[in-house]
PDB file of N, CA and C in Angstrom:
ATOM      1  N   UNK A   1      -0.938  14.087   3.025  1.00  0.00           N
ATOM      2  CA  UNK A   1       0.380  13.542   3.161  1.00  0.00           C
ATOM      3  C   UNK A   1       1.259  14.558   3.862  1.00  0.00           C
ATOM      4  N   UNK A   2       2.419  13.922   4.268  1.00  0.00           N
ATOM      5  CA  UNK A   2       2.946  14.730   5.071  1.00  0.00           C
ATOM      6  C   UNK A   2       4.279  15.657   4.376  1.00  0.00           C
ATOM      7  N   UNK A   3       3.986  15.842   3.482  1.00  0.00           N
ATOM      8  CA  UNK A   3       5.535  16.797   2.706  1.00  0.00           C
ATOM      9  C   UNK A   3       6.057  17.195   3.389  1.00  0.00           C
ATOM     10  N   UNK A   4       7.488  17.198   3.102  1.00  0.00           N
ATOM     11  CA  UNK A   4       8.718  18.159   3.796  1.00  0.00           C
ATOM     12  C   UNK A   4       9.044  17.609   5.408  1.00  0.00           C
ATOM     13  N   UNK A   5       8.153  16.739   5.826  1.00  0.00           N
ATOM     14  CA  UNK A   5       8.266  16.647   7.301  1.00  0.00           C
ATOM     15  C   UNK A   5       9.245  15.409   7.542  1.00  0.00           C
ATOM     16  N   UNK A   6      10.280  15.397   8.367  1.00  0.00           N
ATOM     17  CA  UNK A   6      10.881  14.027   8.871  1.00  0.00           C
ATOM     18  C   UNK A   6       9.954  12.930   9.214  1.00  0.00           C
ATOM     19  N   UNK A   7      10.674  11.895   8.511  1.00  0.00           N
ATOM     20  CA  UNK A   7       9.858  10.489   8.808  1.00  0.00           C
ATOM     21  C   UNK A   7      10.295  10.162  10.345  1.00  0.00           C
ATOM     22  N   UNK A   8      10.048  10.145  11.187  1.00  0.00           N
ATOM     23  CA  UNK A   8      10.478   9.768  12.470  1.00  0.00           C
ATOM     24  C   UNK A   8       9.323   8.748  13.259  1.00  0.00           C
ATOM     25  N   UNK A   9       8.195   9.086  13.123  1.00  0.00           N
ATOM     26  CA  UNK A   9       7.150   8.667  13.492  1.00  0.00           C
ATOM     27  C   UNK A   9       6.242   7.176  12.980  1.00  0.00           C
ATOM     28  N   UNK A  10       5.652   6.507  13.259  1.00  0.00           N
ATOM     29  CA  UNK A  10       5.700   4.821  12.609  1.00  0.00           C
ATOM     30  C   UNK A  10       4.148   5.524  11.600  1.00  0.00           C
ATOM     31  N   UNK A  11       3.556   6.387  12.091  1.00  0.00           N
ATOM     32  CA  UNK A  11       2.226   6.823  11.762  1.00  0.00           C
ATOM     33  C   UNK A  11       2.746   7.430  10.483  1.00  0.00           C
ATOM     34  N   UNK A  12       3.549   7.983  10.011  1.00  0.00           N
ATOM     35  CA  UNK A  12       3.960   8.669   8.967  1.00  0.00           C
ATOM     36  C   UNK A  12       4.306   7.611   7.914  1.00  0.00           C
ATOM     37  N   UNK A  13       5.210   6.826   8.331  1.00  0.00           N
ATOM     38  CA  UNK A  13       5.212   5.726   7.684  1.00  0.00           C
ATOM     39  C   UNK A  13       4.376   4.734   6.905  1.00  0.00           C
ATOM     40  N   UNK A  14       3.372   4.308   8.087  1.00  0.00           N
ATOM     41  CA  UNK A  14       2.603   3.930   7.776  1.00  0.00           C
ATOM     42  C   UNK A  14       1.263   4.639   6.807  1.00  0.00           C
ATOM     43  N   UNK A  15       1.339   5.430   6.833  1.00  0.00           N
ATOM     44  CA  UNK A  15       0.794   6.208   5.771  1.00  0.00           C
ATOM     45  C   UNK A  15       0.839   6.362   4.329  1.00  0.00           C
ATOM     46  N   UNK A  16       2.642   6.146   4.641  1.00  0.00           N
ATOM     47  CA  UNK A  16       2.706   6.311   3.129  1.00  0.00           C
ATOM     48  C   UNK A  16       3.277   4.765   2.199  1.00  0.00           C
ATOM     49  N   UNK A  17       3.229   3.659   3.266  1.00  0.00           N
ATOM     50  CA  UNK A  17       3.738   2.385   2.341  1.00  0.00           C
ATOM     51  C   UNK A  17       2.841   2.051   1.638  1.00  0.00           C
ATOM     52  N   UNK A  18       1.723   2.479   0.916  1.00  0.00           N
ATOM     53  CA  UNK A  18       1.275   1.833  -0.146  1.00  0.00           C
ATOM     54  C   UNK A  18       2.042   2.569  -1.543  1.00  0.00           C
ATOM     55  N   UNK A  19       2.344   3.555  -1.545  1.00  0.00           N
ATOM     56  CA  UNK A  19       2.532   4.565  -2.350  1.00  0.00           C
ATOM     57  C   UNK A  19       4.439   4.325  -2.430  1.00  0.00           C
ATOM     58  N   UNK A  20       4.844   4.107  -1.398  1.00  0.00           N
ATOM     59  CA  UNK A  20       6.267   3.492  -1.622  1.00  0.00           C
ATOM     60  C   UNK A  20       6.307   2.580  -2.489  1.00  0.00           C
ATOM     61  N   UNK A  21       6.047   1.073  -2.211  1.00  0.00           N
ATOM     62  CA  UNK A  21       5.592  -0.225  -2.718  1.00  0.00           C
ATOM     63  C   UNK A  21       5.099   0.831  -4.454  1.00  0.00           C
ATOM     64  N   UNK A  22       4.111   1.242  -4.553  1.00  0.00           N
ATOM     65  CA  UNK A  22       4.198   1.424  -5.873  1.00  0.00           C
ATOM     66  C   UNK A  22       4.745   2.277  -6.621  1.00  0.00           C
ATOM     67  N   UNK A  23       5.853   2.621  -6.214  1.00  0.00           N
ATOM     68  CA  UNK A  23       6.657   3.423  -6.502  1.00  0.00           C
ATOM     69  C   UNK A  23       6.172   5.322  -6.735  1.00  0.00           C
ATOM     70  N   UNK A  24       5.275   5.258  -6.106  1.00  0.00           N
ATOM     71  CA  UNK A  24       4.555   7.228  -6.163  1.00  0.00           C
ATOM     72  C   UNK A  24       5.273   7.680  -5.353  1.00  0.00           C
ATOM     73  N   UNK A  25       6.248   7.290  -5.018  1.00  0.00           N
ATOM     74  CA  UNK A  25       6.988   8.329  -3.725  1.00  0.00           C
ATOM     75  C   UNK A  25       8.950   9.293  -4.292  1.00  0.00           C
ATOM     76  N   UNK A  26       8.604  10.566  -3.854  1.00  0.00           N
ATOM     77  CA  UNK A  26       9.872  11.197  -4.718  1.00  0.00           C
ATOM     78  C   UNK A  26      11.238  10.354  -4.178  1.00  0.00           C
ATOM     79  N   UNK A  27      12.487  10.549  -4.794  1.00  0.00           N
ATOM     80  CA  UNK A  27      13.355   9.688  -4.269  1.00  0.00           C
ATOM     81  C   UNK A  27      13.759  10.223  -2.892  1.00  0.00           C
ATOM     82  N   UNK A  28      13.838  11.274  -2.711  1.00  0.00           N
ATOM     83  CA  UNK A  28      13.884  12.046  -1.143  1.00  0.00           C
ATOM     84  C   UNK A  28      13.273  10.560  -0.073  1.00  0.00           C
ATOM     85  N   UNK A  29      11.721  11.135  -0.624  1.00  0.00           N
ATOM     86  CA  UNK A  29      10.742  10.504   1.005  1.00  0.00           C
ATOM     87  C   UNK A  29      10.910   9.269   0.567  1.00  0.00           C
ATOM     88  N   UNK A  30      11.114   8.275  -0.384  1.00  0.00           N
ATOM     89  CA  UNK A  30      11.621   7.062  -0.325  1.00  0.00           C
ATOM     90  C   UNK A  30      12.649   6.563   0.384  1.00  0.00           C
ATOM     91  N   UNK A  31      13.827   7.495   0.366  1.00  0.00           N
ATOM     92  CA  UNK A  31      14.545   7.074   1.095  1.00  0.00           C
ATOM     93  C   UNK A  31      14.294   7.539   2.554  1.00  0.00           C
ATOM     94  N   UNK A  32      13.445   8.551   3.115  1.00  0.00           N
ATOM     95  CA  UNK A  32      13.240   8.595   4.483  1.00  0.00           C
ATOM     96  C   UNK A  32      12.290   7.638   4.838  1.00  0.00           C
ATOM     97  N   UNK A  33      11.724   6.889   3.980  1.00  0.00           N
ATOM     98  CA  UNK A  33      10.557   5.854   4.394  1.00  0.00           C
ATOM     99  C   UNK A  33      11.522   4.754   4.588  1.00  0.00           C
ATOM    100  N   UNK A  34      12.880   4.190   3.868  1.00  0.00           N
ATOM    101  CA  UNK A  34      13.689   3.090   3.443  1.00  0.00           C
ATOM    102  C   UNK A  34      14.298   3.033   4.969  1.00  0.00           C
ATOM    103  N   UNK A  35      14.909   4.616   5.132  1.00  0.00           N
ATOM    104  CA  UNK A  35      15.907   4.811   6.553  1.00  0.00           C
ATOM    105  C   UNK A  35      15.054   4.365   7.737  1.00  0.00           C
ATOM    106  N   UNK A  36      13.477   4.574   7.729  1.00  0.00           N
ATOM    107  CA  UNK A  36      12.888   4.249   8.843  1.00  0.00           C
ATOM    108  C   UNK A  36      12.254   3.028   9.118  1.00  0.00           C
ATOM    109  N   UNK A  37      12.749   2.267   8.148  1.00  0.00           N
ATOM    110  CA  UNK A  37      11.954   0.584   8.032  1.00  0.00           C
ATOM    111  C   UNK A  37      13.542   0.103   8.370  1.00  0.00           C
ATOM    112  N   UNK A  38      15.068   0.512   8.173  1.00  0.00           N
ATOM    113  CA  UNK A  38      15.768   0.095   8.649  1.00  0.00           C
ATOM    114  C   UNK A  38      16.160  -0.384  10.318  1.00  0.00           C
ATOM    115  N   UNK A  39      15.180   0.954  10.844  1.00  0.00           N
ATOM    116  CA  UNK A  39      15.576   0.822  12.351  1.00  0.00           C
ATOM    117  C   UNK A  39      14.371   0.582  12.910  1.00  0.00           C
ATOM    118  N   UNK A  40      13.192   0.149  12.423  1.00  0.00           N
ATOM    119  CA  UNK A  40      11.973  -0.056  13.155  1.00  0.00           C
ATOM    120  C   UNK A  40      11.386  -1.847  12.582  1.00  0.00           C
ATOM    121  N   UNK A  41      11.725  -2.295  13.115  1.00  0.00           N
ATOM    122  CA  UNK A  41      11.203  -3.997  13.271  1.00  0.00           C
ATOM    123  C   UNK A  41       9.384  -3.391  13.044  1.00  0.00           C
ATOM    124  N   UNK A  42       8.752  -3.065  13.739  1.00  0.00           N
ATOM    125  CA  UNK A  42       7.398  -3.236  13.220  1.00  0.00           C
ATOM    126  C   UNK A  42       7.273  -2.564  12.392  1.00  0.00           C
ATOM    127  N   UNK A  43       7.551  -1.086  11.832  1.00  0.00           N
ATOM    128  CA  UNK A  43       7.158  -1.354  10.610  1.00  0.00           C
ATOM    129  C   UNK A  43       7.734  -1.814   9.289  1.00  0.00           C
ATOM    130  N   UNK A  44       8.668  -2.775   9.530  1.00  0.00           N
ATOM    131  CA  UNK A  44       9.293  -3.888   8.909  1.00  0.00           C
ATOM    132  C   UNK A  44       7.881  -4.448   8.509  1.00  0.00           C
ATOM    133  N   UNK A  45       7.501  -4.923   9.618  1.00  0.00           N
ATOM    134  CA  UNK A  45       6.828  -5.600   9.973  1.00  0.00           C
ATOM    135  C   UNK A  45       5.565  -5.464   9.113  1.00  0.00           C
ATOM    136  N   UNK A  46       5.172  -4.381   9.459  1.00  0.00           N
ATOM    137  CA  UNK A  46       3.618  -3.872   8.282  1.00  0.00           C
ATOM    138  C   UNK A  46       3.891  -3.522   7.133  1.00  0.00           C
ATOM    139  N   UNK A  47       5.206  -3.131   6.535  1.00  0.00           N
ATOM    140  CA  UNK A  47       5.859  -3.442   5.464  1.00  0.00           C
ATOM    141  C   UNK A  47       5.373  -4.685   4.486  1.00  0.00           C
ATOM    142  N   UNK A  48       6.541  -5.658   5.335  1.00  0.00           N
ATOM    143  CA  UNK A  48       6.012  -6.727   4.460  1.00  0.00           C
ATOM    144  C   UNK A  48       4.600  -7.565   4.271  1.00  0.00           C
ATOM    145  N   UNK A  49       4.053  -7.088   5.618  1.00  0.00           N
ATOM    146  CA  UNK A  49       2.501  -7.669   5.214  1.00  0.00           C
ATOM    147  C   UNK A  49       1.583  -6.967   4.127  1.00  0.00           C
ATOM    148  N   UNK A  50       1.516  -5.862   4.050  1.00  0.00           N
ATOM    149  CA  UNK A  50       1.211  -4.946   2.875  1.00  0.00           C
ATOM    150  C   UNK A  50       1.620  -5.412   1.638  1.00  0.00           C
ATOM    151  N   UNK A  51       3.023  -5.920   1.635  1.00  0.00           N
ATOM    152  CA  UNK A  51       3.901  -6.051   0.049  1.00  0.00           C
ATOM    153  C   UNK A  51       3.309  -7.088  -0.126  1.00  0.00           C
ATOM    154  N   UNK A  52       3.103  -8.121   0.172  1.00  0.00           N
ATOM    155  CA  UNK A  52       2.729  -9.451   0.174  1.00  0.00           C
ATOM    156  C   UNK A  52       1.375  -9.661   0.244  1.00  0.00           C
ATOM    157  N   UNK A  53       0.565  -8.830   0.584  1.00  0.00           N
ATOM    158  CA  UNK A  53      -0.819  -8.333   0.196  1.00  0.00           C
ATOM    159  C   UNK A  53      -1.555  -7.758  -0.630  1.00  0.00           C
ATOM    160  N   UNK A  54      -0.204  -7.295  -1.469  1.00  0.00           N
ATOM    161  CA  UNK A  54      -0.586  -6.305  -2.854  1.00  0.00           C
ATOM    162  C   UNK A  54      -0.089  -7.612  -3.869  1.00  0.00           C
ATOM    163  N   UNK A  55       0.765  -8.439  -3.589  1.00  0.00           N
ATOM    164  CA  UNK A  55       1.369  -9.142  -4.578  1.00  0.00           C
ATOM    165  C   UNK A  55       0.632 -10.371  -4.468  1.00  0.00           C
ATOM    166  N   UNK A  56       0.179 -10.405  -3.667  1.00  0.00           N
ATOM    167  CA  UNK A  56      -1.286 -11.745  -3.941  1.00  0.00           C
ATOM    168  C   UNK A  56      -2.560 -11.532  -4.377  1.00  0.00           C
ATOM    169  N   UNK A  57      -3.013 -10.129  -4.270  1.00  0.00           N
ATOM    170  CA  UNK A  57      -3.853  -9.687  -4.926  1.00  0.00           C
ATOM    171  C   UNK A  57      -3.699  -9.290  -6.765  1.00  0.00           C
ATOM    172  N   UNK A  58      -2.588  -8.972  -7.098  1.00  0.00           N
ATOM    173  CA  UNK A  58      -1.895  -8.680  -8.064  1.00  0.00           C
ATOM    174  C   UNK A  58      -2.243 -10.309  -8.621  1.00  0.00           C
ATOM    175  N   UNK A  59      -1.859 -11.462  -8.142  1.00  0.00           N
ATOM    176  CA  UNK A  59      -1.792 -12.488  -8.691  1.00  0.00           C
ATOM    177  C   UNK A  59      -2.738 -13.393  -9.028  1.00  0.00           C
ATOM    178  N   UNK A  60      -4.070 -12.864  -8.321  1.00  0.00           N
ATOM    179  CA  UNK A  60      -5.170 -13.211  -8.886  1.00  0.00           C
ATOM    180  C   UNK A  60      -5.934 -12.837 -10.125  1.00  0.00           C
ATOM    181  N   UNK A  61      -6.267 -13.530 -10.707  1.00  0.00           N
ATOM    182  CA  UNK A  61      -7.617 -13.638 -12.075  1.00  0.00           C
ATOM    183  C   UNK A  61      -8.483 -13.915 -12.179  1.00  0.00           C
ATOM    184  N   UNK A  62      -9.364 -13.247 -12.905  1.00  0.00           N
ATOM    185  CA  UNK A  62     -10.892 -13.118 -12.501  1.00  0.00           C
ATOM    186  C   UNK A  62     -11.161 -14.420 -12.367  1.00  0.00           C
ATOM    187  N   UNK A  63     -11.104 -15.501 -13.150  1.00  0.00           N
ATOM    188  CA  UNK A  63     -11.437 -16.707 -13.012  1.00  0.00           C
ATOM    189  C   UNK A  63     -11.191 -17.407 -11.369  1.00  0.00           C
ATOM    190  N   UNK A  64     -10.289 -16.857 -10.381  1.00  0.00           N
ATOM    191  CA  UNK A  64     -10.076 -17.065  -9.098  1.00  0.00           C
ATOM    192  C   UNK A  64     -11.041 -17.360  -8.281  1.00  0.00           C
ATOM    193  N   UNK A  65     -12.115 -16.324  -8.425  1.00  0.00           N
ATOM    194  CA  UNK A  65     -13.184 -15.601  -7.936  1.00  0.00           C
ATOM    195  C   UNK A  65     -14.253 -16.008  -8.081  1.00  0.00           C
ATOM    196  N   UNK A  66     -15.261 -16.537  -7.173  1.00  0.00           N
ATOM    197  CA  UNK A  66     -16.257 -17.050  -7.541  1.00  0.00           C
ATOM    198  C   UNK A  66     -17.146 -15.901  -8.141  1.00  0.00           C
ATOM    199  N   UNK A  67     -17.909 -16.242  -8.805  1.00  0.00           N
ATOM    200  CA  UNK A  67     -18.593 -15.143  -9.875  1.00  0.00           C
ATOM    201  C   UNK A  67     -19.571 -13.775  -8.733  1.00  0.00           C
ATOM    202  N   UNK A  68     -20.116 -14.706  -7.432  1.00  0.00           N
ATOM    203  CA  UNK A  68     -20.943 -13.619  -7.208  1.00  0.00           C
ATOM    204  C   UNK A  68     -20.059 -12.955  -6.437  1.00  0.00           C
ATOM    205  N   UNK A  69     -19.078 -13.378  -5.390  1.00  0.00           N
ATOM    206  CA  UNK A  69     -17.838 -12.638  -5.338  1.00  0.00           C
ATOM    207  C   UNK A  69     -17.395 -11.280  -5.546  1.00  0.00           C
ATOM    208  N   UNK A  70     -16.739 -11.834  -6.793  1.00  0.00           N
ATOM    209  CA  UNK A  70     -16.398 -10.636  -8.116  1.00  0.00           C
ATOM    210  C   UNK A  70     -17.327  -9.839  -8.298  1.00  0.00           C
ATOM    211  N   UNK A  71     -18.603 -10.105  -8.549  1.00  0.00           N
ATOM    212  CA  UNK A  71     -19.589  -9.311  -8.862  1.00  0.00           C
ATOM    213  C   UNK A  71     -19.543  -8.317  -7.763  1.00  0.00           C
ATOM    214  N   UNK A  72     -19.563  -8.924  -6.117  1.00  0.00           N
ATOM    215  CA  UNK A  72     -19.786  -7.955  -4.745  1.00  0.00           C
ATOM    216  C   UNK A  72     -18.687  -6.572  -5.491  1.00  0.00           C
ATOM    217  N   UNK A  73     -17.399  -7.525  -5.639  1.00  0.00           N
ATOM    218  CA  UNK A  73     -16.348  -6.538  -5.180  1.00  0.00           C
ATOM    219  C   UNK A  73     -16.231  -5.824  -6.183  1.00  0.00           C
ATOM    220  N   UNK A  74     -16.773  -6.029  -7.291  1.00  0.00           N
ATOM    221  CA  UNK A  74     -16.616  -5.043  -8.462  1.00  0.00           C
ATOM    222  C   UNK A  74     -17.481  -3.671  -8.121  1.00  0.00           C
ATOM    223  N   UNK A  75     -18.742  -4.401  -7.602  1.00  0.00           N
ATOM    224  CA  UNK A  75     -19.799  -3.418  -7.173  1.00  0.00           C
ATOM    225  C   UNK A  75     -19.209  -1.922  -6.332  1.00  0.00           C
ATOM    226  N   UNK A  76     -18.338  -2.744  -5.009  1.00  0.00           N
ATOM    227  CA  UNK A  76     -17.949  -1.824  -3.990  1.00  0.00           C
ATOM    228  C   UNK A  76     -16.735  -0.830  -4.159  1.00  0.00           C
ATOM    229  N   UNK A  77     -16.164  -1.353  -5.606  1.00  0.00           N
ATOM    230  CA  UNK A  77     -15.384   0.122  -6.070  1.00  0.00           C
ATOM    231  C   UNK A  77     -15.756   0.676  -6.669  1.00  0.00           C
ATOM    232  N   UNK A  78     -16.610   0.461  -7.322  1.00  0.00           N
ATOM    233  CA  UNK A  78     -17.495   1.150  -8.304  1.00  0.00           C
ATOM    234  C   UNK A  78     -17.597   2.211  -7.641  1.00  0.00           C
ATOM    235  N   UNK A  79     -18.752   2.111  -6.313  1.00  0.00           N
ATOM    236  CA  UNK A  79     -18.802   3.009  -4.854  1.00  0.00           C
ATOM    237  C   UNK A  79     -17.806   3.767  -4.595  1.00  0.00           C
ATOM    238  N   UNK A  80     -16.605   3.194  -4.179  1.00  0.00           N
ATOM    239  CA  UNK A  80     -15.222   4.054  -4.067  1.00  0.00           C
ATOM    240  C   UNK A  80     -14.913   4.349  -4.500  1.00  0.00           C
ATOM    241  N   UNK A  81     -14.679   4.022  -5.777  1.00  0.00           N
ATOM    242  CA  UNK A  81     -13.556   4.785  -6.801  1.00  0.00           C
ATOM    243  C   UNK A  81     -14.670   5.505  -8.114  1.00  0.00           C
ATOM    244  N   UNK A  82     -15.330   6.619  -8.211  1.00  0.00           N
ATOM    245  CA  UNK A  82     -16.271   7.129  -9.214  1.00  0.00           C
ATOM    246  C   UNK A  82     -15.505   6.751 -10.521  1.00  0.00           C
ATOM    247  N   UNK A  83     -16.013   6.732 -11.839  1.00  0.00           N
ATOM    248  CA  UNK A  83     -15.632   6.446 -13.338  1.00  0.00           C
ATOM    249  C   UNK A  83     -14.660   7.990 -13.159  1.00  0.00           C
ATOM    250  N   UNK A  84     -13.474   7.599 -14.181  1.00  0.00           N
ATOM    251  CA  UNK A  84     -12.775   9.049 -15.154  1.00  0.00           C
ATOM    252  C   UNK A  84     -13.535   9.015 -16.038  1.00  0.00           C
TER     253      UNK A  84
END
């Protein structure tokens, strides 16, 4: 991540809107992420496709999912994300 550095750049940004959206970001770089979605239409733009991508995923239940599905995708974080 990019600490301490001005948000100026869409790449910086984009870096860090998942972590905005879930609120992991100090109030500082929140608001340099907030100031730079004010004056940049695209990443407005990838903004809200992200938010709205987390909040439809959020809104699904296992029952959604066809079983072998679920099963794939359970499998493939398993992969990514090791047990605590």
């Amino acid at each position: 991540m990019m600490q301490g550095a001005e948000l100026t750049e869409c790449a910086a940004v984009v870096e860090l809107v998942t972590a905005y959206i879930e609120g992991e970001l100090s109030a500082i770089r929140a608001a340099e992420v907030e100031a730079h979605l004010a004056l940049c239409p695209g990443c407005t733009a990838y903004f809200e496709q992200v938010h709205q991508t987390i909040a439809g995923v959020r809104s699904l239940e296992a029952d959604d999912l066809p079983a072998p599905l679920r099963d794939d995708l359970m499998e493939a974080f398993r992969r990514e994300v090791p047990p605590r």
